[in-house]
Protein backbone atom coordinates (compact mmCIF):
# COMPACT_ATOMS: atom_id res chain seq x y z
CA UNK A 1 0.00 0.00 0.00
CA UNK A 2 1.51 3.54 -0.79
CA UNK A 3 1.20 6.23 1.66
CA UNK A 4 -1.22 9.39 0.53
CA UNK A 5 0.98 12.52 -0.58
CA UNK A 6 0.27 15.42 1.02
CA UNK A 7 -1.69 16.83 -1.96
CA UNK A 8 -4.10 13.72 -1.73
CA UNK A 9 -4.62 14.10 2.45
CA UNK A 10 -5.53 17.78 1.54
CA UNK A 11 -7.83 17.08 -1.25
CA UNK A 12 -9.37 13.98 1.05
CA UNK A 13 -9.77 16.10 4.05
CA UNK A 14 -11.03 19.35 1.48
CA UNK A 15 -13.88 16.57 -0.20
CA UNK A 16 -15.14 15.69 3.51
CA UNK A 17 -15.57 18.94 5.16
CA UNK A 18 -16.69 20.10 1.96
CA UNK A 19 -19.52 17.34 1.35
CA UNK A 20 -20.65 16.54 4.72
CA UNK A 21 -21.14 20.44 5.62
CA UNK A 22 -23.24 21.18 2.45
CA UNK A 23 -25.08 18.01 2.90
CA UNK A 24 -25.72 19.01 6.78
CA UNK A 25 -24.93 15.08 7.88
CA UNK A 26 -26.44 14.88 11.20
CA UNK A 27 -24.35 12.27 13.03
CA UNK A 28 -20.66 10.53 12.36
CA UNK A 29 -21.42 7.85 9.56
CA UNK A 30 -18.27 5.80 8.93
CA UNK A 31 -19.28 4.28 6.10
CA UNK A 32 -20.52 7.48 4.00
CA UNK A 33 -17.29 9.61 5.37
CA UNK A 34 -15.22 6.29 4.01
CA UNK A 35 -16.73 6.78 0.78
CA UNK A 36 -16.04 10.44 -0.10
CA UNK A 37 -12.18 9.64 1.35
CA UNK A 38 -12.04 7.24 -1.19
CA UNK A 39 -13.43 8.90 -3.37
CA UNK A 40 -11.28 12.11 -2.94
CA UNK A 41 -8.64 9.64 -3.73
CA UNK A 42 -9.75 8.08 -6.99
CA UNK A 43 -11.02 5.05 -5.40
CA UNK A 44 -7.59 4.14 -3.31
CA UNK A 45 -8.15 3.28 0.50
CA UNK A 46 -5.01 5.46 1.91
CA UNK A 47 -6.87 6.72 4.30
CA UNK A 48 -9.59 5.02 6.62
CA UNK A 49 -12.18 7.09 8.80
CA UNK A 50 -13.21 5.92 12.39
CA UNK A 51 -16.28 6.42 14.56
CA UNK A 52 -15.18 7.78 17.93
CA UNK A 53 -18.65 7.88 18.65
CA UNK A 54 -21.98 10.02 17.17
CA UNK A 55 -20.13 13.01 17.09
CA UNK A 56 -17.09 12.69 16.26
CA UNK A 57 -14.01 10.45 14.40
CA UNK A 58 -10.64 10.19 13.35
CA UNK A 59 -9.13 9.66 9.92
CA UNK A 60 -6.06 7.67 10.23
CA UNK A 61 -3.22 6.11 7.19
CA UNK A 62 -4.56 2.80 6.10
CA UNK A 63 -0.82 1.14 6.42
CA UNK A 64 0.09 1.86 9.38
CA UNK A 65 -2.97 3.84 11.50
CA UNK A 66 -0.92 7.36 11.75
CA UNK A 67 -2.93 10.06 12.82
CA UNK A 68 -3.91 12.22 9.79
CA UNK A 69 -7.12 14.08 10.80
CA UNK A 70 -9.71 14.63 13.19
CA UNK A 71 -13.55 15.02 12.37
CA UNK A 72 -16.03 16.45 15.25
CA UNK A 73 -19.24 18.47 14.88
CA UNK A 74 -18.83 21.83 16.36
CA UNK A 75 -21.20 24.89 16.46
CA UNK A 76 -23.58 23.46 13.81
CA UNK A 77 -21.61 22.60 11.49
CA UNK A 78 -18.53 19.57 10.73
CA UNK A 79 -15.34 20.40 11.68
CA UNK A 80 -11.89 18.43 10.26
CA UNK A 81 -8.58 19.47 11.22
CA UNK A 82 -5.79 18.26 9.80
CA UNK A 83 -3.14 16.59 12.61
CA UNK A 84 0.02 16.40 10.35
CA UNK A 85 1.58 18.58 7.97
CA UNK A 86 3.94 17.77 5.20
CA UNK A 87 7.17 19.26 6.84
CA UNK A 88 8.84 17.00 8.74
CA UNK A 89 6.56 13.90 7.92
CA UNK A 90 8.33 11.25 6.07
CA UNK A 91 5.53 10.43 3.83
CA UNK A 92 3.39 13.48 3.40
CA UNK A 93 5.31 14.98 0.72
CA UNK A 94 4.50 17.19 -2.01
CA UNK A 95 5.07 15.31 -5.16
């Protein structure tokens, strides 16, 4: 499995908030997040999304479970902040 670059976790991460805000998704659905990620990412599972409950979630690399992201309803609306940036990451690297 390759590791996402750091142009795919932004354009994953972009796709999520993106969808899940304009379609006002009430509660943290795994499976629907999963499939924008994917997506996002032409159909490549680089990235997996996980229920930390109704809430909220995580988004975490699909080799090796490194935190990438983390997804939590805040003040109406989803919120997903990204939890690693591409300098000084050994994978997340601008190609």
């Amino acid at each position: 499995m390759t590791l996402p670059t750091d142009v795919e976790v932004s354009r994953a991460l972009n796709a999520l908030a993106t969808t899940i805000n304009d379609q006002r998704v009430g509660s943290f659905a795994a499976e629907r997040f999963q499939q924008i990620v994917d997506g996002a990412l032409s159909g490549e599972r680089k990235l997996v999304v996980q229920p930390g409950g109704a809430k909220a979630g995580r988004i975490v690399t699909a080799d090796d479970g490194r935190l990438v992201a983390e997804v939590r309803w805040a003040g109406g609306s989803w919120d997903v902040e990204r939890k690693i940036t591409a300098q000084g990451s050994s994978w997340a690297v601008p190609r």
